[in-house]
Every structure is written in C-alpha cells, then in structure tokens.
C-alpha atoms as a PDB file:
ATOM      1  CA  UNK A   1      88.474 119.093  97.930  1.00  0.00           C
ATOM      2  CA  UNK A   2      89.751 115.541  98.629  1.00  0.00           C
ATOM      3  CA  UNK A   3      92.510 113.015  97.689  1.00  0.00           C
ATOM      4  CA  UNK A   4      92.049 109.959  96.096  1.00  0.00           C
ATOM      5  CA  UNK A   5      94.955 107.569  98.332  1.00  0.00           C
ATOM      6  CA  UNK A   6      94.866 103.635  96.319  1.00  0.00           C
ATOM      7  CA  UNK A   7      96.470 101.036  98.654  1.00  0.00           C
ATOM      8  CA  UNK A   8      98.101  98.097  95.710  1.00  0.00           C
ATOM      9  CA  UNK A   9     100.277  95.510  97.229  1.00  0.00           C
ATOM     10  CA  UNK A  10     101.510  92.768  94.583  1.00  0.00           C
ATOM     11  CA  UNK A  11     101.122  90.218  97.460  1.00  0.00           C
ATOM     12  CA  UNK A  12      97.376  88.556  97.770  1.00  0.00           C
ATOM     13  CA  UNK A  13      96.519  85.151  99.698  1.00  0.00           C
ATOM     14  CA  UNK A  14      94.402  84.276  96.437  1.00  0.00           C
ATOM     15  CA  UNK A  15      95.401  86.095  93.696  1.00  0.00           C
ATOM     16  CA  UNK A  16      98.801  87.274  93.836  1.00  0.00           C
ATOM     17  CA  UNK A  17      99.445  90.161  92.109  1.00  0.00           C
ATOM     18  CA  UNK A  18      96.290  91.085  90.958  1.00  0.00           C
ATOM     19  CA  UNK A  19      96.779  94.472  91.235  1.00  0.00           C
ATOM     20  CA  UNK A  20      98.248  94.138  88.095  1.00  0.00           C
ATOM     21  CA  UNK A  21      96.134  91.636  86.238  1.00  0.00           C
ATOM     22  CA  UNK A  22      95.031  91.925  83.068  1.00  0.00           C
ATOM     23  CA  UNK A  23      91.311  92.783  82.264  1.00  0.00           C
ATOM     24  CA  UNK A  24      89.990  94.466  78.666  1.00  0.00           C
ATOM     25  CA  UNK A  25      93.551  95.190  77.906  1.00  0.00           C
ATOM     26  CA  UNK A  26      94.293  97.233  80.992  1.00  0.00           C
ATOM     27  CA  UNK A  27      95.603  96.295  84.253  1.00  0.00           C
ATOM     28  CA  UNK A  28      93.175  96.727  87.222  1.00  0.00           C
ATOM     29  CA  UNK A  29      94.992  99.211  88.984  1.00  0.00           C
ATOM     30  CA  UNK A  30      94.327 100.946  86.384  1.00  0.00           C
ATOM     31  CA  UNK A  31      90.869 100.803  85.527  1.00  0.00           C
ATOM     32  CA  UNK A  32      90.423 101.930  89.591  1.00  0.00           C
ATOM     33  CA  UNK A  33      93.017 104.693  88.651  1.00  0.00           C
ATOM     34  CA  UNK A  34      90.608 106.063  85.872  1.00  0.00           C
ATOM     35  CA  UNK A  35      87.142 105.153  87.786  1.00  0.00           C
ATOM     36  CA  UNK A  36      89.320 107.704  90.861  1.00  0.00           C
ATOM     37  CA  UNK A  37      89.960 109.900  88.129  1.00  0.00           C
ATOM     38  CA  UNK A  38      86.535 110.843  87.265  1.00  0.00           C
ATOM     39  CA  UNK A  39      85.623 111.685  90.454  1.00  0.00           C
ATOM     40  CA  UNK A  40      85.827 115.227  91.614  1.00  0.00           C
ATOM     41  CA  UNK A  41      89.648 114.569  93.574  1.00  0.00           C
ATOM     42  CA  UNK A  42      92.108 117.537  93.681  1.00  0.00           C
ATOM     43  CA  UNK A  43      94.276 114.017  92.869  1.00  0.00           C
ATOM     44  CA  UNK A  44      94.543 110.654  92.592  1.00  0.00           C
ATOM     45  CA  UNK A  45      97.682 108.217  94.038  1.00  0.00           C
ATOM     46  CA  UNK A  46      98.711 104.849  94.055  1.00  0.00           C
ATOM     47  CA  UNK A  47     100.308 103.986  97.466  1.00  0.00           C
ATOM     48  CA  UNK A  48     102.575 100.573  96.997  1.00  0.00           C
ATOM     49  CA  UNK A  49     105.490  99.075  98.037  1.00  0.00           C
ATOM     50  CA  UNK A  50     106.199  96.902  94.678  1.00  0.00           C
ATOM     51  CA  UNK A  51     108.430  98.656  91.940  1.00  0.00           C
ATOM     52  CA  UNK A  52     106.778  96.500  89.463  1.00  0.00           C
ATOM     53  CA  UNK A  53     103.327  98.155  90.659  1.00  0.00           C
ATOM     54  CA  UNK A  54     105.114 101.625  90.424  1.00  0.00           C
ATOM     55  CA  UNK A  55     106.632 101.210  86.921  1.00  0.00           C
ATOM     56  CA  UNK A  56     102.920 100.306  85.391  1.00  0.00           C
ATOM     57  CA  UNK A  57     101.178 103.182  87.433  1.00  0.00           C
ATOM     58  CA  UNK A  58     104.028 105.317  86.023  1.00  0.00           C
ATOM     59  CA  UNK A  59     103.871 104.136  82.534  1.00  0.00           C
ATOM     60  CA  UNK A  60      99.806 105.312  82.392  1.00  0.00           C
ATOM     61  CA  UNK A  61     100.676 108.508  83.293  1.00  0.00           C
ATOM     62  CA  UNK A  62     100.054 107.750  87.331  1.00  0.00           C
ATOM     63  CA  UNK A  63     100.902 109.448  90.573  1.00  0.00           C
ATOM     64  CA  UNK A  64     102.965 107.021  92.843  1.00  0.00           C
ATOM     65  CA  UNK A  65     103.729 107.128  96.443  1.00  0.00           C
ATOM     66  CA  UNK A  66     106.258 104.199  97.620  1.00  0.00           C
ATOM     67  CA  UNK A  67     105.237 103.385 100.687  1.00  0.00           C
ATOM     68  CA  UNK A  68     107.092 100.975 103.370  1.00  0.00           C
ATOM     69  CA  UNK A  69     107.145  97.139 102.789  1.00  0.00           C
ATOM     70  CA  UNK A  70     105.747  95.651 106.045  1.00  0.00           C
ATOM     71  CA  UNK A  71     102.306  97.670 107.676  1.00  0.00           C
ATOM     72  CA  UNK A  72     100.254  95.550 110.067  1.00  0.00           C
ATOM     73  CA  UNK A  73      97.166  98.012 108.652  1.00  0.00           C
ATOM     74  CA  UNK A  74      95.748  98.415 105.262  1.00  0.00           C
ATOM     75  CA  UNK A  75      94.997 102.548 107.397  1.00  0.00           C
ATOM     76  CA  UNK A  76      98.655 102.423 108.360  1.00  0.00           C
ATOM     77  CA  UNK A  77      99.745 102.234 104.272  1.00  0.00           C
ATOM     78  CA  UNK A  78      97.348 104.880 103.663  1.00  0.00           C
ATOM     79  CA  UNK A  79      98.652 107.263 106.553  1.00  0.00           C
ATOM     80  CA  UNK A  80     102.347 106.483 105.236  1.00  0.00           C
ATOM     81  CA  UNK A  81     101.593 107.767 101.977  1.00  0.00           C
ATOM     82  CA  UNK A  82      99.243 110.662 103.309  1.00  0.00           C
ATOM     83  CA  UNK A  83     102.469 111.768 105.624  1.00  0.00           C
ATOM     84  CA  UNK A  84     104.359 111.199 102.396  1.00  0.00           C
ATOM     85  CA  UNK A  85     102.338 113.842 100.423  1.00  0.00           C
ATOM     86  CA  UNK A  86     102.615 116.395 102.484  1.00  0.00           C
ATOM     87  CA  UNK A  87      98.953 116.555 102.974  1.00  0.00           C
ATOM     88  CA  UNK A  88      97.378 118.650 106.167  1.00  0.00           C
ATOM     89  CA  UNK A  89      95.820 117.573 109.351  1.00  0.00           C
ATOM     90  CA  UNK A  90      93.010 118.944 108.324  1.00  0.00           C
ATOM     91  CA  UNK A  91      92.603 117.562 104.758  1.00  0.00           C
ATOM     92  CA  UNK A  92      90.180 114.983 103.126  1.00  0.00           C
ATOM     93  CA  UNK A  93      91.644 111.511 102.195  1.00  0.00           C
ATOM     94  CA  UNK A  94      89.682 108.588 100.406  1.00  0.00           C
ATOM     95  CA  UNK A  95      90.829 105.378 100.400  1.00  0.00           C
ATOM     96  CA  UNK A  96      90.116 103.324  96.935  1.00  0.00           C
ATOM     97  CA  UNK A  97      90.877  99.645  97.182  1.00  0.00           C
ATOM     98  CA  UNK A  98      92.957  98.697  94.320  1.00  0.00           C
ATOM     99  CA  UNK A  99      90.675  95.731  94.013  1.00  0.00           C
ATOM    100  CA  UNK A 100      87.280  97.270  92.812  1.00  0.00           C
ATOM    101  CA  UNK A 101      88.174  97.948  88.848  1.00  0.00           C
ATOM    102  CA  UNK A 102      84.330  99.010  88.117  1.00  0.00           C
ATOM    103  CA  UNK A 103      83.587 101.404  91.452  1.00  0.00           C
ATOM    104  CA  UNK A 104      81.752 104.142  90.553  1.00  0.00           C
ATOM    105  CA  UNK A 105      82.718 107.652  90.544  1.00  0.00           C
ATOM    106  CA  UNK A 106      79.597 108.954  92.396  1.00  0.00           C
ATOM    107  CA  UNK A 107      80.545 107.242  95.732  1.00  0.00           C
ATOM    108  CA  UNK A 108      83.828 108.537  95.936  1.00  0.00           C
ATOM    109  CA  UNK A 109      82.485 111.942  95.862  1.00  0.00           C
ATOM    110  CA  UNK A 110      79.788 110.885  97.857  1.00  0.00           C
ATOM    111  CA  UNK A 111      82.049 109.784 101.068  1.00  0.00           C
ATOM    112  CA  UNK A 112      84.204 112.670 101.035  1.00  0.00           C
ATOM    113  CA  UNK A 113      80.879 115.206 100.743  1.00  0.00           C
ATOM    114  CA  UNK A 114      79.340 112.987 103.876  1.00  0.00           C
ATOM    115  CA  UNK A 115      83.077 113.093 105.437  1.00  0.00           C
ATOM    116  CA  UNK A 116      82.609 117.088 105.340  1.00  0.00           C
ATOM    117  CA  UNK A 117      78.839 117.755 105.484  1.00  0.00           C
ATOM    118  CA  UNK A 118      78.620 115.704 108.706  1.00  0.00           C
ATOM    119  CA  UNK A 119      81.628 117.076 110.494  1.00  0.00           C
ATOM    120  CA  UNK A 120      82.847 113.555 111.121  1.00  0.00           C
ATOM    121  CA  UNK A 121      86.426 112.351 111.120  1.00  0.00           C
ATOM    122  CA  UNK A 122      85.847 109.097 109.121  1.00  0.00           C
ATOM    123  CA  UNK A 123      82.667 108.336 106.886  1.00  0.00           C
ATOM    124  CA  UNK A 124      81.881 104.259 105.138  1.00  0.00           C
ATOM    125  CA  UNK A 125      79.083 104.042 103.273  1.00  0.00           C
ATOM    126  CA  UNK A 126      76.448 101.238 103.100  1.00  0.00           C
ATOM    127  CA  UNK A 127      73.905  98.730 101.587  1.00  0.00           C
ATOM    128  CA  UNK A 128      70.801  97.113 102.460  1.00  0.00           C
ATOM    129  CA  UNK A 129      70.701  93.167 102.452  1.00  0.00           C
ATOM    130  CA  UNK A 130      68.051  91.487 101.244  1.00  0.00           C
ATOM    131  CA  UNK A 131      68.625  88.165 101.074  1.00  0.00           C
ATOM    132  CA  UNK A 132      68.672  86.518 104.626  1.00  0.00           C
ATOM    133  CA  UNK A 133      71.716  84.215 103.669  1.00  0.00           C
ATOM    134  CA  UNK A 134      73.497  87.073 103.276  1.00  0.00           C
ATOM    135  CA  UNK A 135      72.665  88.254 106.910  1.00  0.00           C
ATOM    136  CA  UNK A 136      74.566  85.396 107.977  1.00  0.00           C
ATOM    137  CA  UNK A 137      77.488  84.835 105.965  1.00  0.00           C
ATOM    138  CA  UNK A 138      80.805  86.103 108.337  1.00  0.00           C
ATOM    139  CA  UNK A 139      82.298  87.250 104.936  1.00  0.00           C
ATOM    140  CA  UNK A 140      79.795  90.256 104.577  1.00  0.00           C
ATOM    141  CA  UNK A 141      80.278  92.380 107.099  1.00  0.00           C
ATOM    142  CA  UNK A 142      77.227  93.824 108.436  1.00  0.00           C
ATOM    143  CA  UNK A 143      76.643  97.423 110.099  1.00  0.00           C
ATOM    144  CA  UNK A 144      74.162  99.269 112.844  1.00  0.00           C
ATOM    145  CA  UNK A 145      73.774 103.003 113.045  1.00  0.00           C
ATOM    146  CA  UNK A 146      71.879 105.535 115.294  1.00  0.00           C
ATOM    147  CA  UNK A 147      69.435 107.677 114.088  1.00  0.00           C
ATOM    148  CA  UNK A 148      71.945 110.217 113.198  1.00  0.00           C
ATOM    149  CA  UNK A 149      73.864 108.189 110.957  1.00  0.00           C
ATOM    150  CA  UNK A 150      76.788 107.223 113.106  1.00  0.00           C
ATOM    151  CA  UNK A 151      78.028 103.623 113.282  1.00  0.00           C
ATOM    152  CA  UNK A 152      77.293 101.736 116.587  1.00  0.00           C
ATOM    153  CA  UNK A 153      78.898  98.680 115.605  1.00  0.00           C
ATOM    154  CA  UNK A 154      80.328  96.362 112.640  1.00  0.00           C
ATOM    155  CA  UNK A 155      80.138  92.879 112.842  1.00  0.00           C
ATOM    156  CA  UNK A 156      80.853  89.715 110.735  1.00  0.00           C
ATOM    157  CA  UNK A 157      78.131  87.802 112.812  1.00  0.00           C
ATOM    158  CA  UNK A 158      74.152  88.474 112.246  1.00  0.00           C
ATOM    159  CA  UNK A 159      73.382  92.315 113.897  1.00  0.00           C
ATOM    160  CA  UNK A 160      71.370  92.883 115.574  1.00  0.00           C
ATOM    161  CA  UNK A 161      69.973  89.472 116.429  1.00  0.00           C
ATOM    162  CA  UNK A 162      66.967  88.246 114.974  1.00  0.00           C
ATOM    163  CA  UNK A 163      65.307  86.679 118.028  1.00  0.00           C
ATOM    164  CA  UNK A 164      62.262  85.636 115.937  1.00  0.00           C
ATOM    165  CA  UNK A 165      64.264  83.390 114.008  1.00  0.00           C
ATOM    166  CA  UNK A 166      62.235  84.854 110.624  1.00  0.00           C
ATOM    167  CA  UNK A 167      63.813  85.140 107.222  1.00  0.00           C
ATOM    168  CA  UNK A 168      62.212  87.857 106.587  1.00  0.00           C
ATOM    169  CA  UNK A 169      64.392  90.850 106.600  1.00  0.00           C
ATOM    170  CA  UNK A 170      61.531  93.448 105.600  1.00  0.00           C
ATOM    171  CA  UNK A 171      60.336  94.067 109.295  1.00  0.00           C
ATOM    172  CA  UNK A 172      63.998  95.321 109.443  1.00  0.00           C
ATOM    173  CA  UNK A 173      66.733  96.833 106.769  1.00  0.00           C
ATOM    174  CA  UNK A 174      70.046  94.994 107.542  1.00  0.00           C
ATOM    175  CA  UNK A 175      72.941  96.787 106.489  1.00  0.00           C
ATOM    176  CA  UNK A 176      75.881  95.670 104.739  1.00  0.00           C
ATOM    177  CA  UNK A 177      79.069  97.666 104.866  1.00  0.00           C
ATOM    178  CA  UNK A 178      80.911  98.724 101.974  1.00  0.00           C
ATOM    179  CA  UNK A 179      84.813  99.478 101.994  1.00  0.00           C
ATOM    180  CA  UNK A 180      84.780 102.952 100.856  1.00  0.00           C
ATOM    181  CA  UNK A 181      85.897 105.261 103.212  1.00  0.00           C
ATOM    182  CA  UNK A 182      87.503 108.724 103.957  1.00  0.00           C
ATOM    183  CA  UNK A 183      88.960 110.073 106.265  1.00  0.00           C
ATOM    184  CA  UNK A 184      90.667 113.591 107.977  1.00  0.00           C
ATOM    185  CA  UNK A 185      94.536 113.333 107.813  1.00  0.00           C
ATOM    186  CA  UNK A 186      94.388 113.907 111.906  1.00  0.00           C
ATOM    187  CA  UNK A 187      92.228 110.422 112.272  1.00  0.00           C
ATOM    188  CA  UNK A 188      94.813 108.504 110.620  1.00  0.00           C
ATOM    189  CA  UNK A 189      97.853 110.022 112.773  1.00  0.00           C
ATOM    190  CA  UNK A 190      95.450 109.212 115.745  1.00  0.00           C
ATOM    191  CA  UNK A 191      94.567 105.645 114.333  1.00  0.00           C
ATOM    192  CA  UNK A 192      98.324 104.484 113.944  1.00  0.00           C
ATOM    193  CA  UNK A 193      99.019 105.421 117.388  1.00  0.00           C
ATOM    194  CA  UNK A 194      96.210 103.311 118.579  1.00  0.00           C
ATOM    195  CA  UNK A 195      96.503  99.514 120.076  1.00  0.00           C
ATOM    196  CA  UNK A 196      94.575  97.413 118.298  1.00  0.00           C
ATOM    197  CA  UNK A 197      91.693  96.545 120.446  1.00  0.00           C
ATOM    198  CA  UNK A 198      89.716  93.463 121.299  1.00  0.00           C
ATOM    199  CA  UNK A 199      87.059  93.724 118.994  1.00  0.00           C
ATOM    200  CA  UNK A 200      88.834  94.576 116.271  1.00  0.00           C
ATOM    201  CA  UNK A 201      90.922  91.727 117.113  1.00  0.00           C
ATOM    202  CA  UNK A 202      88.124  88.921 117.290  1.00  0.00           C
ATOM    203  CA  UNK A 203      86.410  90.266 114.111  1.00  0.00           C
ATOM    204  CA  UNK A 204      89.740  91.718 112.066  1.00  0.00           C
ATOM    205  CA  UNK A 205      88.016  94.641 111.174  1.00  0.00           C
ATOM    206  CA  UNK A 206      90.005  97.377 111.547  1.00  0.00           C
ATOM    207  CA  UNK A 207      87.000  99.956 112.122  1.00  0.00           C
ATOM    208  CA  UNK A 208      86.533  99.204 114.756  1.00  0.00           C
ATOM    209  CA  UNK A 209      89.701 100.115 116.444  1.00  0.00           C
ATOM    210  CA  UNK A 210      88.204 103.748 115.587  1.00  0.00           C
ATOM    211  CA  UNK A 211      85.156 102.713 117.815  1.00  0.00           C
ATOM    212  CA  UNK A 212      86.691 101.728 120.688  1.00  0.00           C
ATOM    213  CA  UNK A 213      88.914 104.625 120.826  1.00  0.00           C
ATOM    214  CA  UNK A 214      85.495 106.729 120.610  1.00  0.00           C
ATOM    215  CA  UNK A 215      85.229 107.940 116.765  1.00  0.00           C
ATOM    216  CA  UNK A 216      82.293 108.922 115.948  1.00  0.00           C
ATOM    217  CA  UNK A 217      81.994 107.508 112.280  1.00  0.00           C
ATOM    218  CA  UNK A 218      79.267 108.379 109.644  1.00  0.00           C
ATOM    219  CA  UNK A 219      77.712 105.868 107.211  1.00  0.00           C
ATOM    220  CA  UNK A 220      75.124 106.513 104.573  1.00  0.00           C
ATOM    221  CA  UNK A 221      73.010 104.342 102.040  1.00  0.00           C
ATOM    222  CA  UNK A 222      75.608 104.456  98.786  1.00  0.00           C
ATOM    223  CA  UNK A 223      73.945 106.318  96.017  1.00  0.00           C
ATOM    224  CA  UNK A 224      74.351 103.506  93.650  1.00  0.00           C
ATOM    225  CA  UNK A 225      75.215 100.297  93.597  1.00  0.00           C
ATOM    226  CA  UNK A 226      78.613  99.407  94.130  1.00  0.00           C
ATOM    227  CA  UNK A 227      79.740  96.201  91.723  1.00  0.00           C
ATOM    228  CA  UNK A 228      82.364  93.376  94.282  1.00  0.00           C
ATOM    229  CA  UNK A 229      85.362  93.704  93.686  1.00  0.00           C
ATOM    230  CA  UNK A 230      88.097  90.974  92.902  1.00  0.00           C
ATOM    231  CA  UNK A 231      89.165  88.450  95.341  1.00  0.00           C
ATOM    232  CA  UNK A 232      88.770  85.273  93.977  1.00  0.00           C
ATOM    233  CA  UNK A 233      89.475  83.544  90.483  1.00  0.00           C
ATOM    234  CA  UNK A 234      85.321  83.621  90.371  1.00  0.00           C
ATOM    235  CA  UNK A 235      85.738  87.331  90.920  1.00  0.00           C
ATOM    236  CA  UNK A 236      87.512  87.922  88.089  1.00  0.00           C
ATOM    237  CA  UNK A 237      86.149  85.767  85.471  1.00  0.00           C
ATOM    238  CA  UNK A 238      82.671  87.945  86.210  1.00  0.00           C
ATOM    239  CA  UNK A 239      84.608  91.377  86.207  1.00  0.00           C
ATOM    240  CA  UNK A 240      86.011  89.864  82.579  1.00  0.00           C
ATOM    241  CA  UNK A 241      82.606  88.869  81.415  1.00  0.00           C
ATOM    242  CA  UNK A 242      81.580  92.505  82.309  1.00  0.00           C
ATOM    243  CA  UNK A 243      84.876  94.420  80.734  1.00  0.00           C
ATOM    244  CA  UNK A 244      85.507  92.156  77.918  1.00  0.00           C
ATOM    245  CA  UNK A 245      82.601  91.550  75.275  1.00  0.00           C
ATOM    246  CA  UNK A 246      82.730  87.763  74.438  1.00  0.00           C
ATOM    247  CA  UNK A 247      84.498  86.881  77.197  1.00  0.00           C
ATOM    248  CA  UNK A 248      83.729  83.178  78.067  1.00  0.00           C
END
C-alpha cells in the first residue's frame, strides 16, 4: 500500500502555470491525477500552494493538500504534505511530477513494489540511452549502479567516462534517470534535516543529498517506457499532438 503525493506549483521558469494548462479538454494536473489514479495507491493528492491549483483539483473530484509557499526542495513540498496527511514513518510515498500528463500507471506501482521488495528507503527507476548525444547532454541526467541495484552516483556530465572516445554505447548500457521516485515517510523527515551537500550543489540534483548522507537508493530498468513530460512550449505542442486528434 502506497500514496500517490503530486507536487503542482503555478510558478514555472518556462511555462508558468502549466500545471493547469489545457490539453484534450482537461487540465494536466489532471490527466497525471487520473494516470495516479489507475495505479494501485491507497490514494492519490495534489500537494500545492496556489488556490487556483486547489479549486481545479477540487472541482474534478481531487484530494488537496495546501502546502507552504516558499520550499527550497521539490522533497521538502512533498514531506510538508506527507506530515500534513498524517501518514506514518513507516509508510510508502510516491512522488508524481505534475508535469508528466501521459506517465504510465505500471511504473508507479512499479517504484513503490521495488521501494518495498528491496528494503530500501528511496527507489528511482531508469532507462538505457542509446544514442551517444544523449550521453552527453547535461540536461539528461545520467545514473551508475552496483550490481545490486543501488545507485553509486547521478550525474549531469558523461558517467562513467568513456576513455575510448567511441560512440558506441553497446560495449556499455548508459543509464538515464527517470524522476519517479518513492520513498519511506522516515527518509523524507531525515532528508529535510539534511544540509545540502556539495554535490548536490554543483549538479542541483537533489538525490544526491541522500547519497552523501549514506542512503542506500534502489533503481531498476522502468517496465515501460516512460513518455517526457512538459517543460517547454515544444513539450507541449507534442503532448497535444498525442492527446488531441488533429492537433496541428
């Protein structure tokens, strides 16, 4: 058993407001609302600090947890609202980005089960790169593991280092991260008493905070493709074309 936790600020750098934009007649919070839904969550909430994010999620039918204004952590929203709920120490939290209208079901579930099958405190899932270019754009953010499936290290630069110089990424299976994770209730109380720390810092990835204060965190291969989610105008005219039959 698990809770779905969705993170929707009305601020964005390049989209502002898109939490609430429309696609196919729906805004996109809630198409991720109904894509939580069908997973196998005891429930599903939308954390946000915006009324006007509130009143829609209301409106559908929506859980809503209003959460403060100002968090220097996407984690520290998400423990706010976990606090908020009342939920356990021990309990199983997901976090949903309020930016991914057509993320499947199936990986949702699948975190949570990896979250509790492993014994782990936090769990991310992952994909394999296959184009090189990929492997060295900063904006995909790339991931090693040990044999076991824990994370040694996230990084925005090319890991590890391909000494060779070769395109060819068959000799080895580069790994992209994807933002899907889940957590135990205790690893976010732990994680907002935390300093941020160097690397997390240099890289702004917050995941790596939990490295560096030694959490062990599990990643597997996602059992399906994930689609991008929406960040850019470009984003969102290829969500549309997906959503909205006809859509130029």
């Amino acid at each position: 058993m698990f809770t779905v936790i969705i993170p929707a600020r009305f601020a964005s750098e390049r989209l502002p407001g898109k939490a609430l934009i429309d696609i196919a007649g729906k805004p996109m919070v809630q198409h991720v609302y109904e894509r939580a839904c069908e997973s196998s969550a005891k429930d599903v909430v939308v954390a946000t600090d915006d009324e006007r994010i509130a009143s829609v999620v209301r409106g559908m039918g929506g859980k809503v947890c209003m959460t403060a204004i100002h968090h220097p952590s996407g984690t520290d929203r998400l423990e706010e609202a976990a606090r908020l709920l009342g939920l356990g120490a021990d309990d199983v939290v997901v976090n949903v980005q309020a930016d991914e209208p057509l993320i499947p079901s199936v990986v949702i579930n699948q975190v949570a089960d990896n979250l509790i099958r492993s014994g782990a405190r936090m769990a991310t899932l992952c994909e394999r790169i296959t184009d090189f270019a990929d492997v060295l754009d900063p904006n995909i953010v790339k991931v090693v593991t040990s044999a076991r499936g824990f994370a040694h290290y996230f990084s925005r630069a090319p890991i590890p280092f391909n000494r060779s110089r070769s395109q060819d990424v068959v000799n080895f299976e580069y790994q992209r991260h994807l933002g899907v994770y889940a957590y135990r209730v205790s690893m976010l109380r732990d994680f907002v008493g935390w300093a941020p720390s160097g690397p997390e810092l240099a890289e702004r990835l917050e995941q790596l905070r939990a490295l560096w204060y030694g959490v062990d965190i599990h990643v597997a291969e996602s059992a399906v493709t994930i689609p991008p989610g929406i960040d850019t105008e470009r984003d969102l005219a290829r969500i549309r074309a997906i959503l909205e039959p006809g859509h130029a």
